[in-house]
C-alpha atoms as a PDB file:
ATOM      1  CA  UNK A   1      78.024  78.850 109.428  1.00  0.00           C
ATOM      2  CA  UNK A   2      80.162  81.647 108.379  1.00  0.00           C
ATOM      3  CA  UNK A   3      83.415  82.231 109.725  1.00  0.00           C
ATOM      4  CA  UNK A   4      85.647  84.822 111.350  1.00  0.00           C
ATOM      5  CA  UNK A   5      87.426  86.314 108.450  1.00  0.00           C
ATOM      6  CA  UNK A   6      86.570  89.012 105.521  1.00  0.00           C
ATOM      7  CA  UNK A   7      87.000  88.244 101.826  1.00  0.00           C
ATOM      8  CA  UNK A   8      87.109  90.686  98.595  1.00  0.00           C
ATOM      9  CA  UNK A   9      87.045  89.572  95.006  1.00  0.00           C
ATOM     10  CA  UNK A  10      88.173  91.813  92.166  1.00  0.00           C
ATOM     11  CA  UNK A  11      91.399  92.802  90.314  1.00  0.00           C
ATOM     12  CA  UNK A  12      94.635  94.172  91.944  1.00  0.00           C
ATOM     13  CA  UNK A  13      96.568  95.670  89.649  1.00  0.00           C
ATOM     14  CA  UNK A  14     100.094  97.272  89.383  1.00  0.00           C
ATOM     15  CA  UNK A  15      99.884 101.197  90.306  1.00  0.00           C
ATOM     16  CA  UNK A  16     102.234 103.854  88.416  1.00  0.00           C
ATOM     17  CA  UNK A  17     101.694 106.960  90.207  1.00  0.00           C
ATOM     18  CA  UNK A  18     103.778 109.956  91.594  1.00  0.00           C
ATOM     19  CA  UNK A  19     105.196 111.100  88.654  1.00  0.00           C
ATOM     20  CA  UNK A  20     108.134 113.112  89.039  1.00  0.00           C
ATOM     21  CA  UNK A  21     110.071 113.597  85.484  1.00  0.00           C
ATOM     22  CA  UNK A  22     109.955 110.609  83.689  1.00  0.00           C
ATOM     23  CA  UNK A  23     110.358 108.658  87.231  1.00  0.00           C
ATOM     24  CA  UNK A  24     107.149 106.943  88.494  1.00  0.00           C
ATOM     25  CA  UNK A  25     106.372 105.423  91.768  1.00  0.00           C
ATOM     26  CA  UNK A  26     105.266 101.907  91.764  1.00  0.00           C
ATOM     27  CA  UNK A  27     102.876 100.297  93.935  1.00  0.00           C
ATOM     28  CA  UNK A  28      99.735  98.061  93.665  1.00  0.00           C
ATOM     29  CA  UNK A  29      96.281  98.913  94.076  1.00  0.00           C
ATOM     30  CA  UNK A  30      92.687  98.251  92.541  1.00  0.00           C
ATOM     31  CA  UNK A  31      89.005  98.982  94.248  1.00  0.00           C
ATOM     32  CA  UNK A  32      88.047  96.020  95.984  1.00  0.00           C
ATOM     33  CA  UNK A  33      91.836  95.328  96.906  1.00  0.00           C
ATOM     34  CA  UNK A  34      91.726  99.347  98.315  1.00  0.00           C
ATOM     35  CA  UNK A  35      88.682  98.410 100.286  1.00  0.00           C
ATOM     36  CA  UNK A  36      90.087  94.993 101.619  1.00  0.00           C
ATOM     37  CA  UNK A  37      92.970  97.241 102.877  1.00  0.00           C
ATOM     38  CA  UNK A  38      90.953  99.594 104.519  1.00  0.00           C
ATOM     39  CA  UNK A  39      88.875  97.258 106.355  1.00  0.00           C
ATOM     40  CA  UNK A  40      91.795  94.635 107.325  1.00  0.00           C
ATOM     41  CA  UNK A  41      93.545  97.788 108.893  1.00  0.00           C
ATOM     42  CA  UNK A  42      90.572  98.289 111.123  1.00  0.00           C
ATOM     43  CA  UNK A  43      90.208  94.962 111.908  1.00  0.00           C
ATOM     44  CA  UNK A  44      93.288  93.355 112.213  1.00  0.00           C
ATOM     45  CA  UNK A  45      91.649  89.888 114.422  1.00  0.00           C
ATOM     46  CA  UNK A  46      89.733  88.735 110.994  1.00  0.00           C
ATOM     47  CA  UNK A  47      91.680  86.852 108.516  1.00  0.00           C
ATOM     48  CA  UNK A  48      91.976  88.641 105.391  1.00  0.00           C
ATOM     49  CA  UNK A  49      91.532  86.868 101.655  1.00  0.00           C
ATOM     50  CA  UNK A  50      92.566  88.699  98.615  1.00  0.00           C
ATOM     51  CA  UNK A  51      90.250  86.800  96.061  1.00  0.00           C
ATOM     52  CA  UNK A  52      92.102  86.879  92.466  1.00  0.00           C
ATOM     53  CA  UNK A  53      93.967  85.093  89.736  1.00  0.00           C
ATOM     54  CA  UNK A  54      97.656  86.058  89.240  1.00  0.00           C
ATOM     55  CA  UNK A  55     100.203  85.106  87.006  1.00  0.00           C
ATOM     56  CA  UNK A  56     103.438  83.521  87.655  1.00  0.00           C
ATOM     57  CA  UNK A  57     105.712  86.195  85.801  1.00  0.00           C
ATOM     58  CA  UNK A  58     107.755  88.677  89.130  1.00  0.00           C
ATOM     59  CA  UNK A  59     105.407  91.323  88.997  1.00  0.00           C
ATOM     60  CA  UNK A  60     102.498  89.196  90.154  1.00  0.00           C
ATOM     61  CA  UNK A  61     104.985  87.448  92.809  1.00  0.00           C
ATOM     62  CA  UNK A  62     106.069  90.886  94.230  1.00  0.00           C
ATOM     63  CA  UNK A  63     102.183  91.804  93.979  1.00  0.00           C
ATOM     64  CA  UNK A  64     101.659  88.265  96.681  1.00  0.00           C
ATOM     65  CA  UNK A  65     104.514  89.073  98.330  1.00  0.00           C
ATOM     66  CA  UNK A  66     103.473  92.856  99.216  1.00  0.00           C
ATOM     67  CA  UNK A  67      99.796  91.500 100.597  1.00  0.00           C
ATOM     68  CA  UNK A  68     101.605  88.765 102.694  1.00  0.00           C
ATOM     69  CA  UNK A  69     103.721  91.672 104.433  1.00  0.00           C
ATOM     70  CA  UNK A  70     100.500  93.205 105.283  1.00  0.00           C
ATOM     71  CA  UNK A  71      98.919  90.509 106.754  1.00  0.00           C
ATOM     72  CA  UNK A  72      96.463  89.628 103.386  1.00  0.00           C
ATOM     73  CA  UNK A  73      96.686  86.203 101.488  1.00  0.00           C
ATOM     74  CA  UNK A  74      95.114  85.161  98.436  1.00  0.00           C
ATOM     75  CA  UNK A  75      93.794  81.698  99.901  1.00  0.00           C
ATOM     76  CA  UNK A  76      93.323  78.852  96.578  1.00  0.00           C
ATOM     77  CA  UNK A  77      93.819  81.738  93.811  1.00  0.00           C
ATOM     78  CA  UNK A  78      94.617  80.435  90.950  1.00  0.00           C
ATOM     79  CA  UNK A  79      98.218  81.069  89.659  1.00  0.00           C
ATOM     80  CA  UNK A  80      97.866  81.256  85.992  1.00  0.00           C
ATOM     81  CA  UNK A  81     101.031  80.269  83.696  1.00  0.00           C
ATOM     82  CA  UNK A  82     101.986  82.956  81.377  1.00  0.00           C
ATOM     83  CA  UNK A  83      99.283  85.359  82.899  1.00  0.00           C
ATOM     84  CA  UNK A  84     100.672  88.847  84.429  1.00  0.00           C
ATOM     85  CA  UNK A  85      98.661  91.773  86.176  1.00  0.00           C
ATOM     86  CA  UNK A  86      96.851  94.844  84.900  1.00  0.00           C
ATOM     87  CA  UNK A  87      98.446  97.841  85.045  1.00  0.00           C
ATOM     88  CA  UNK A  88      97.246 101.706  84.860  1.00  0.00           C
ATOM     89  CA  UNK A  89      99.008 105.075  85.735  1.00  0.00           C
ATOM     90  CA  UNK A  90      97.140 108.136  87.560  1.00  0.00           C
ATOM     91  CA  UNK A  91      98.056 111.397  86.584  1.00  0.00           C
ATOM     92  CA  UNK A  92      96.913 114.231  88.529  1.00  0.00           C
ATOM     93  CA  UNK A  93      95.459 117.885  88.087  1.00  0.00           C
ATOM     94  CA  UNK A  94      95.797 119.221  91.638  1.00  0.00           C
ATOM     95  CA  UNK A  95      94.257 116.461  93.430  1.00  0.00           C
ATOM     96  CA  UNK A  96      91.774 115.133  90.956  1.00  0.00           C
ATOM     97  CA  UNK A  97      92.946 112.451  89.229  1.00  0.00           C
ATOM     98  CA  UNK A  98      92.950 110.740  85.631  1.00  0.00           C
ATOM     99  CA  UNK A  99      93.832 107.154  84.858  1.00  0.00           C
ATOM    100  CA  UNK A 100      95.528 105.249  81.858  1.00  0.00           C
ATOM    101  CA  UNK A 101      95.220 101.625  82.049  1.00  0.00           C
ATOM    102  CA  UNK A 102      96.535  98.275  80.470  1.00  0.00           C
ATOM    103  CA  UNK A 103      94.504  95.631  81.680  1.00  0.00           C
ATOM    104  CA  UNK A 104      92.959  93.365  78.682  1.00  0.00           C
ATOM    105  CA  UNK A 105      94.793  90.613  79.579  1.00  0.00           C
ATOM    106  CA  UNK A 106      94.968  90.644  83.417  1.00  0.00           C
ATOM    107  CA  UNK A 107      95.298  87.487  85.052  1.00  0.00           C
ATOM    108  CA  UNK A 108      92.315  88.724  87.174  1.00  0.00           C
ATOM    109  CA  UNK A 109      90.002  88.008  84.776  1.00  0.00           C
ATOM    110  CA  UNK A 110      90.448  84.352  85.058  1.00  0.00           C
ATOM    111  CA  UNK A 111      89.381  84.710  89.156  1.00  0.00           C
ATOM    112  CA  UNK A 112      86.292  82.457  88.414  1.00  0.00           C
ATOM    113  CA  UNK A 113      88.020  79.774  86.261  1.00  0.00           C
ATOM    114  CA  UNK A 114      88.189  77.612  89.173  1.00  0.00           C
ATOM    115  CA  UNK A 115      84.974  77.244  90.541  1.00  0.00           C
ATOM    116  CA  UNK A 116      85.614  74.982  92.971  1.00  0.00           C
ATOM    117  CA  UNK A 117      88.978  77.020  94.248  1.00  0.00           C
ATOM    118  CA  UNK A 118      86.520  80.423  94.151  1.00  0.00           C
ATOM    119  CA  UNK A 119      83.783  78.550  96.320  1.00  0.00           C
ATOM    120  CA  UNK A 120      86.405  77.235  99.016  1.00  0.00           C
ATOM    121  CA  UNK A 121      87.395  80.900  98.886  1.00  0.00           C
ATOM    122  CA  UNK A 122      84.469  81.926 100.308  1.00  0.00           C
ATOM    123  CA  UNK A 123      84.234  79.622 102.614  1.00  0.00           C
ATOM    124  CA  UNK A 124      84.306  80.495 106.290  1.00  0.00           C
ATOM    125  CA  UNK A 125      84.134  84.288 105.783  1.00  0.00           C
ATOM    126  CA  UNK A 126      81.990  86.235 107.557  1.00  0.00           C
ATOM    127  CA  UNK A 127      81.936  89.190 105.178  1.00  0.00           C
ATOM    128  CA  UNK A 128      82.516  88.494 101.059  1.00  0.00           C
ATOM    129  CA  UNK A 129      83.000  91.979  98.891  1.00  0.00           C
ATOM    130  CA  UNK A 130      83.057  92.646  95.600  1.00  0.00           C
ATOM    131  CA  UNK A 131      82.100  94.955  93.055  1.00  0.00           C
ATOM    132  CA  UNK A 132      81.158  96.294  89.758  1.00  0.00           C
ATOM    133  CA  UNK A 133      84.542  96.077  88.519  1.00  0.00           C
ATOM    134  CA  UNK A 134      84.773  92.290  89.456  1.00  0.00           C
ATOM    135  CA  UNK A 135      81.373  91.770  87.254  1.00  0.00           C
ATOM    136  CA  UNK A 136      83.159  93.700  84.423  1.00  0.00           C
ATOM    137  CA  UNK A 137      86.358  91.810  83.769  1.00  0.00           C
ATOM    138  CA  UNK A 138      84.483  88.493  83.459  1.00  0.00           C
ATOM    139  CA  UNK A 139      82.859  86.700  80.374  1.00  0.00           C
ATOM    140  CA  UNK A 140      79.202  85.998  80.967  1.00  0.00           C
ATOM    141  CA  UNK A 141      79.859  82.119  81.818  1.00  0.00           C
ATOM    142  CA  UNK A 142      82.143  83.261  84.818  1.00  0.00           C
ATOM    143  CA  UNK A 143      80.319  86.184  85.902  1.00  0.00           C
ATOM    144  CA  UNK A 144      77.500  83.413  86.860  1.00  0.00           C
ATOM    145  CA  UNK A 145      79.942  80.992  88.188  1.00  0.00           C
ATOM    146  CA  UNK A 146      80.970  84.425  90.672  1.00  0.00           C
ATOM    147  CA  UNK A 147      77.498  85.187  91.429  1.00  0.00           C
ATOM    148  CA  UNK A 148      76.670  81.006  92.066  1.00  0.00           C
ATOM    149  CA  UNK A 149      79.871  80.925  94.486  1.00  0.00           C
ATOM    150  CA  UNK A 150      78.843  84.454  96.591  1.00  0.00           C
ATOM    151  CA  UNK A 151      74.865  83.199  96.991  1.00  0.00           C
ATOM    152  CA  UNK A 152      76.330  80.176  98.239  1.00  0.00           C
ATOM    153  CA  UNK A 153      78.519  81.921 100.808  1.00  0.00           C
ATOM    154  CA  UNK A 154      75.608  84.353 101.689  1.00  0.00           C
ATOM    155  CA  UNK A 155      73.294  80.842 102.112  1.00  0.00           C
ATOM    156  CA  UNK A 156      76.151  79.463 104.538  1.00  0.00           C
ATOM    157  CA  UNK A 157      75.605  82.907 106.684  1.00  0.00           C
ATOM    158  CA  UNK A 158      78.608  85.086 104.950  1.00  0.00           C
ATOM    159  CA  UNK A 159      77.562  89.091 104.866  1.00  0.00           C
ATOM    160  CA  UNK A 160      77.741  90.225 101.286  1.00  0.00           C
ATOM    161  CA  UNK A 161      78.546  93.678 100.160  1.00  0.00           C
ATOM    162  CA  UNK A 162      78.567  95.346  97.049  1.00  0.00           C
ATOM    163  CA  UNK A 163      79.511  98.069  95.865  1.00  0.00           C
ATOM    164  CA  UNK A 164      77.813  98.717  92.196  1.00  0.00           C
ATOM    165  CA  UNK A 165      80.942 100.685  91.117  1.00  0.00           C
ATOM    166  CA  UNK A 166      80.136 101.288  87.362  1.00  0.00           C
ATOM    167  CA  UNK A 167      83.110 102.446  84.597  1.00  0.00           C
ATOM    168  CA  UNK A 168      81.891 102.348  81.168  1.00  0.00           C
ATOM    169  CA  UNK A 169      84.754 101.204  79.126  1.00  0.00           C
ATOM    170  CA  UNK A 170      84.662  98.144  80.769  1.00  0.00           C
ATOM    171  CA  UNK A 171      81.095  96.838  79.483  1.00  0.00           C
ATOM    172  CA  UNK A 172      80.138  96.241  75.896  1.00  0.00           C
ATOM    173  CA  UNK A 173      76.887  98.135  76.733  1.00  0.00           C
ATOM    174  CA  UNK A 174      75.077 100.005  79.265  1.00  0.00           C
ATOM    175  CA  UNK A 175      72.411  97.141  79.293  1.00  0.00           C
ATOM    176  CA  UNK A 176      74.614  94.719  80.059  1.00  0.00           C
ATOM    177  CA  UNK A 177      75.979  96.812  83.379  1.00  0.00           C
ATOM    178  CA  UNK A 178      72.463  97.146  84.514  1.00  0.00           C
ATOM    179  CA  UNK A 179      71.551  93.415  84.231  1.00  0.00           C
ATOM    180  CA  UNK A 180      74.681  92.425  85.698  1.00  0.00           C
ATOM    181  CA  UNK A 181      74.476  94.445  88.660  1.00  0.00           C
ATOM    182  CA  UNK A 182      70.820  93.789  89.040  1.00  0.00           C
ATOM    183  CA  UNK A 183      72.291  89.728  89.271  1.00  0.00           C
ATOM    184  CA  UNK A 184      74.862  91.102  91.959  1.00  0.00           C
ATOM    185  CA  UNK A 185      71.885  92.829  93.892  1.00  0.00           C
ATOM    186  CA  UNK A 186      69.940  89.988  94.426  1.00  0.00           C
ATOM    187  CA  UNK A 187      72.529  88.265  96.321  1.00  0.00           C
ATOM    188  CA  UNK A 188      73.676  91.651  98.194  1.00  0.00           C
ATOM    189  CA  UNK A 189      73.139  92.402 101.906  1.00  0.00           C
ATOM    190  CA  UNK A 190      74.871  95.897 102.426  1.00  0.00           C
ATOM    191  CA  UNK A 191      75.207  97.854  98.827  1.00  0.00           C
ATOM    192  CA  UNK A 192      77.399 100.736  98.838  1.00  0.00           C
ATOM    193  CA  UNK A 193      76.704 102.482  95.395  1.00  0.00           C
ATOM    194  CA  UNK A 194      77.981 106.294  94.421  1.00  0.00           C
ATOM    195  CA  UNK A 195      75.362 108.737  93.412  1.00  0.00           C
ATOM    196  CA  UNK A 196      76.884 109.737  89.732  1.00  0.00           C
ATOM    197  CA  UNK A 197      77.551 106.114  88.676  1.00  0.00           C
ATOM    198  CA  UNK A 198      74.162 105.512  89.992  1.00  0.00           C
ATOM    199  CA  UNK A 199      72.842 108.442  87.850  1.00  0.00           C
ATOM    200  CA  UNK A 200      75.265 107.990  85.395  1.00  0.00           C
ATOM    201  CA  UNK A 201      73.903 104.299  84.340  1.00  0.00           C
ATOM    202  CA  UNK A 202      70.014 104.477  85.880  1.00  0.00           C
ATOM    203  CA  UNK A 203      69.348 107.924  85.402  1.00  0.00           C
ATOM    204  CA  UNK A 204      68.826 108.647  89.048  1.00  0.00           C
ATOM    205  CA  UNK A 205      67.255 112.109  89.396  1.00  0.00           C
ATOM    206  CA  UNK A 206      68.861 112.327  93.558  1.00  0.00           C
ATOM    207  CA  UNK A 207      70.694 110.306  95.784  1.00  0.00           C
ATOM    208  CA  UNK A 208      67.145 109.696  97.577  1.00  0.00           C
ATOM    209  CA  UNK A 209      65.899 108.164  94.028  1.00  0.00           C
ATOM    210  CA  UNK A 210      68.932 105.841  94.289  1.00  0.00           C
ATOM    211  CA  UNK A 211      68.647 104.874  97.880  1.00  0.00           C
ATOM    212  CA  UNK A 212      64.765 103.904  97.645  1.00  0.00           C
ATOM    213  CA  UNK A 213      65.379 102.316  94.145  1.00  0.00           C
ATOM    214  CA  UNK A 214      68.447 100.055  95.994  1.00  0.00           C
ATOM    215  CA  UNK A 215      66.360  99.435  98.910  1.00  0.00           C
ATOM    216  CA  UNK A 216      63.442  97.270  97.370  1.00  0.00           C
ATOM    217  CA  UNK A 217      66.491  94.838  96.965  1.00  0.00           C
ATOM    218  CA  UNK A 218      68.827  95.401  99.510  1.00  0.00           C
ATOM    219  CA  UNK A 219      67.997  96.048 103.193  1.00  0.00           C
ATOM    220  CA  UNK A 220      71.092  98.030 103.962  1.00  0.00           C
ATOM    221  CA  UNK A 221      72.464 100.889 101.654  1.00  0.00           C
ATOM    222  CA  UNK A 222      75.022 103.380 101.715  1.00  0.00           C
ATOM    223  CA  UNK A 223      74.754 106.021  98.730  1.00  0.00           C
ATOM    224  CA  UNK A 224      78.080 107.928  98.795  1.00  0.00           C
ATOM    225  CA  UNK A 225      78.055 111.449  96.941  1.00  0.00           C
ATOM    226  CA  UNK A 226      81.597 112.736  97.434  1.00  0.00           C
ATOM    227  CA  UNK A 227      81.740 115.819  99.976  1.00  0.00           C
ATOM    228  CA  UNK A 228      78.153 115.525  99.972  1.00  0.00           C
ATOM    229  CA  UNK A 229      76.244 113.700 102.990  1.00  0.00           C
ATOM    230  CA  UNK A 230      76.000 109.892 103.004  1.00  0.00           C
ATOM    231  CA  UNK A 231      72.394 108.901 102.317  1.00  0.00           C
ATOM    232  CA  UNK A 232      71.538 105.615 104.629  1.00  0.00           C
ATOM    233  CA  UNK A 233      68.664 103.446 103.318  1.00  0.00           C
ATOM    234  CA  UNK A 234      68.094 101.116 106.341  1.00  0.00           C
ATOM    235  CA  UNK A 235      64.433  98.723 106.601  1.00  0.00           C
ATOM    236  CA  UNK A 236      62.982 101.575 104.612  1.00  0.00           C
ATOM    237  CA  UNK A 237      64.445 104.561 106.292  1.00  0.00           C
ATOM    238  CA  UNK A 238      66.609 107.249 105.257  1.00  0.00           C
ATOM    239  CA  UNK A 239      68.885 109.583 106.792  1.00  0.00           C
ATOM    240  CA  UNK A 240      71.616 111.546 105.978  1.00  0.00           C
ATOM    241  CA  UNK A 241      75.385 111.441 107.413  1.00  0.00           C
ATOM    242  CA  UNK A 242      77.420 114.471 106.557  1.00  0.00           C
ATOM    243  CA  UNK A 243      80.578 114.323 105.050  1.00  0.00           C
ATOM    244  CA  UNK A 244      83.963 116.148 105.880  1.00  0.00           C
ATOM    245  CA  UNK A 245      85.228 118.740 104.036  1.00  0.00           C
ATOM    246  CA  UNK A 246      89.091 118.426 103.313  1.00  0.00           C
ATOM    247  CA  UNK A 247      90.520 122.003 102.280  1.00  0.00           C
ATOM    248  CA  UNK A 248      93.411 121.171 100.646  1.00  0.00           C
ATOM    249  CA  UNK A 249      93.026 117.332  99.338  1.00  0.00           C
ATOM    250  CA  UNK A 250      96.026 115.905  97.954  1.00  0.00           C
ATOM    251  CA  UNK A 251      94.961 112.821  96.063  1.00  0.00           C
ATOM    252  CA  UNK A 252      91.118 111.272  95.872  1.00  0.00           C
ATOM    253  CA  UNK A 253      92.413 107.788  94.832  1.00  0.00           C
ATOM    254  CA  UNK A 254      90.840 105.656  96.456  1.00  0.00           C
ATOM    255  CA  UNK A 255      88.859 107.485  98.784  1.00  0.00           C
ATOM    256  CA  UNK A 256      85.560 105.810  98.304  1.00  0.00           C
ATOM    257  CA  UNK A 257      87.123 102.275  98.279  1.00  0.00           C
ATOM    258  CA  UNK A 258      88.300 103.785 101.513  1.00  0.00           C
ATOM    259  CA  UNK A 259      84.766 104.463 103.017  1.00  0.00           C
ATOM    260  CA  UNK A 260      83.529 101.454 101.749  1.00  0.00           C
ATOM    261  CA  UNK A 261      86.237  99.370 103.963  1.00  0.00           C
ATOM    262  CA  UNK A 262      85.932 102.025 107.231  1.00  0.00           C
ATOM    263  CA  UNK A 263      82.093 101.167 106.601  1.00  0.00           C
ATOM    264  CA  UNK A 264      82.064  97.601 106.655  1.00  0.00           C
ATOM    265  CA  UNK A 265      84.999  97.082 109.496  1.00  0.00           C
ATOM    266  CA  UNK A 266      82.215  99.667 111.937  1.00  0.00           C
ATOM    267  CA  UNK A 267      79.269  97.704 111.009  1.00  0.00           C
ATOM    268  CA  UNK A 268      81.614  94.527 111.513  1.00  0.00           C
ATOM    269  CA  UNK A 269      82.307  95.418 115.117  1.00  0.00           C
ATOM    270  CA  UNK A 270      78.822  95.726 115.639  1.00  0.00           C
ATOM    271  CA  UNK A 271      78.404  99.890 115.258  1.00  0.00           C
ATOM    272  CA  UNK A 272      75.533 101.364 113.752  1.00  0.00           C
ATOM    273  CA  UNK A 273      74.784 102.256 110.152  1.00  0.00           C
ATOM    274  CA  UNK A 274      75.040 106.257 111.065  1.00  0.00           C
ATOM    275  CA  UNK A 275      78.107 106.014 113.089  1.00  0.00           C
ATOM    276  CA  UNK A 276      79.473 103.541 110.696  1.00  0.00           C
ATOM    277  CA  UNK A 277      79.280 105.789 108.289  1.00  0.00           C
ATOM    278  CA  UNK A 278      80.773 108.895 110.160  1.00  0.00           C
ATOM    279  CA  UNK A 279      83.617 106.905 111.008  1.00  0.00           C
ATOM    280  CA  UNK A 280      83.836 105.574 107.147  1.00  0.00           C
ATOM    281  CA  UNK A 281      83.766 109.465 106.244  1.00  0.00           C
ATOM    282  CA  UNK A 282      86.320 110.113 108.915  1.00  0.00           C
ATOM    283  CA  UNK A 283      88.871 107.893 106.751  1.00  0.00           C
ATOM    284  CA  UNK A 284      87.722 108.572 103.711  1.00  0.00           C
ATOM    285  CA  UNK A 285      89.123 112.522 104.542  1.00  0.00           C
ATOM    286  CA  UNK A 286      92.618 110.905 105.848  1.00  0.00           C
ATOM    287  CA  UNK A 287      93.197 108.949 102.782  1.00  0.00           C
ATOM    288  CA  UNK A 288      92.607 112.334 100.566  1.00  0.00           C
ATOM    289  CA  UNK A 289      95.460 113.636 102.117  1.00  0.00           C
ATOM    290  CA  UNK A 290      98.084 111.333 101.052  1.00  0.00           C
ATOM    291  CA  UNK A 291      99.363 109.856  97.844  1.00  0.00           C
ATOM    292  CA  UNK A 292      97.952 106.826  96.205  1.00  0.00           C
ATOM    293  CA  UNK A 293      94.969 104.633  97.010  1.00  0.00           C
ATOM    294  CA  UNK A 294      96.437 102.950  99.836  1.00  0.00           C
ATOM    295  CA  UNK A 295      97.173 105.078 103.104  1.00  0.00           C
ATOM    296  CA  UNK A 296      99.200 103.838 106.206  1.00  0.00           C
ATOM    297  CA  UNK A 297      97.340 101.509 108.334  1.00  0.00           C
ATOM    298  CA  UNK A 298      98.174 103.887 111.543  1.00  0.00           C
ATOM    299  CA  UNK A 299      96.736 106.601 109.299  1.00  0.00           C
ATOM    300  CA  UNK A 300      93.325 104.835 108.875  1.00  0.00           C
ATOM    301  CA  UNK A 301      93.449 103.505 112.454  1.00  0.00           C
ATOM    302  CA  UNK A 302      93.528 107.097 113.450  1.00  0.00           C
ATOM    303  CA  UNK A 303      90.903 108.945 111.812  1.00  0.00           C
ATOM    304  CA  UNK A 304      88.282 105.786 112.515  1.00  0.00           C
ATOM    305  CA  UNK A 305      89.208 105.780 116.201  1.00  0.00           C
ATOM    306  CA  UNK A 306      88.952 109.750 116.466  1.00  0.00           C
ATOM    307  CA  UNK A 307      85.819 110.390 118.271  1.00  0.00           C
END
């Protein structure tokens, strides 16, 4: 029986942004640790779980250290000797951004080395994320030991959501992205893809192609298209949920992560997929107006409580 708390498994790397001179901010950040942020901010009464593999070098300490000041642990992650995290630098052109990263030997990419650590991971949670990122870092042999240890969650009665999530430089070819996240599919409950990746690696002619296409597998999907509406695949039906238009964006790192959190902590406290959704857009146009991925909790609090 699942439990009370919410899960996400990826990579959290270390962030260089805000470049001013040859000064750069520091922070941490990475798409299923952005989401996990969102969605413990707006629900603060579930135990959150960071699922990973860090190093023991002070980089990865300060990383634990920063989650455990928010409120987010890392449960039996492995510490890895010798290992240290990814790291990648944004730089911007008005608010879109570009990213440089350093990542080959992240510690993350040993998450699954541990099987039986990863499966007490999951334990107990009533909602397990992760996404096409996670699949990406991993050899073959522990991409199925991550895909064994989240059907066996689902099986125990975790929610699983996934959120396809595709970046080609991470996979040796576009084949093996599609198999991979047909694996992650199968075991998926709520799938959260974004229209270009989805026409980007399937050749989706609309967000409707992508929704229907999703929907023979999954019985709950959210198709995100930037500014453009949300498309809602639900039992069969679709409907659109409009998005808001920010004038003067700051910084779109992170927003869909963003969503993708607001939209799992609404359908988590029992809201509907449509309102879910409108609430998930509602923070996704708050976190576009600050810097970095990860925005204030009391910002994101805000804009999903605004009615």
């Amino acid at each position: 029986m699942a439990g009370n708390g919410v899960a996400s498994i990826g990579e959290c790397m270390l962030e260089l942004s805000g470049q001013t001179g040859p000064n750069w901010r520091m922070g941490f950040a990475g798409d299923t640790f952005n989401t996990l942020w969102a969605l413990h901010a707006l629900s603060t009464e579930r135990p959150a779980t960071y699922v990973s593999a860090f190093g023991d070098d002070p980089f990865s300490q300060g990383q634990i250290g920063f989650f455990a000041e928010n409120g987010i642990g890392i449960g039996s992650s492995p510490i890895i000797a010798g290992a240290r995290p990814g790291l990648y630098a944004i730089t911007l052109t008005g608010a879109e951004r570009s990213f440089t990263y350093w990542r080959g030997d992240a510690a993350a990419r040993q998450l699954a080395s541990d099987p039986a650590a990863l499966s007490k991971n999951l334990e107990n949670q009533s909602l397990v994320y992760f996404s096409g990122i996670t699949l990406a870092i991993l050899e073959d042999a522990a991409r199925a030991t991550l895909l064994a240890a989240v059907a066996k969650a689902r099986a125990a009665g975790s929610t699983v959501a996934f959120d396809p999530n595709y970046r080609p430089r991470l996979w040796r070819r576009r084949e093996d992205a599609q198999a991979a996240i047909a694996e992650a599919l199968a075991v998926t409950d709520i799938a959260l893809p974004t229209f270009p990746d989805e026409q980007m690696l399937f050749e989706d002619a609309t967000p409707q192609a992508t929704a229907e296409r999703l929907g023979q597998m999954v019985s709950e999907v959210v198709v995100k298209n930037g500014e453009a509406p949300a498309l809602i695949a639900e039992n069969g039906t679709l409907h659109d949920v409009p998005a808001i238009h920010v004038e003067a964006p700051v910084d779109t790192t992170g927003a869909g992560d963003s969503f993708n959190g607001a939209y799992l902590a609404a359908r988590l406290a029992r809201h509907a997929p449509a309102n879910a959704a409108l609430r998930a857009h509602r923070v996704a146009a708050a976190v576009v107006q600050v810097r970095g991925a990860l925005a204030p909790f009391e910002t994101l609090r805000a804009a999903f409580e605004n009615e």
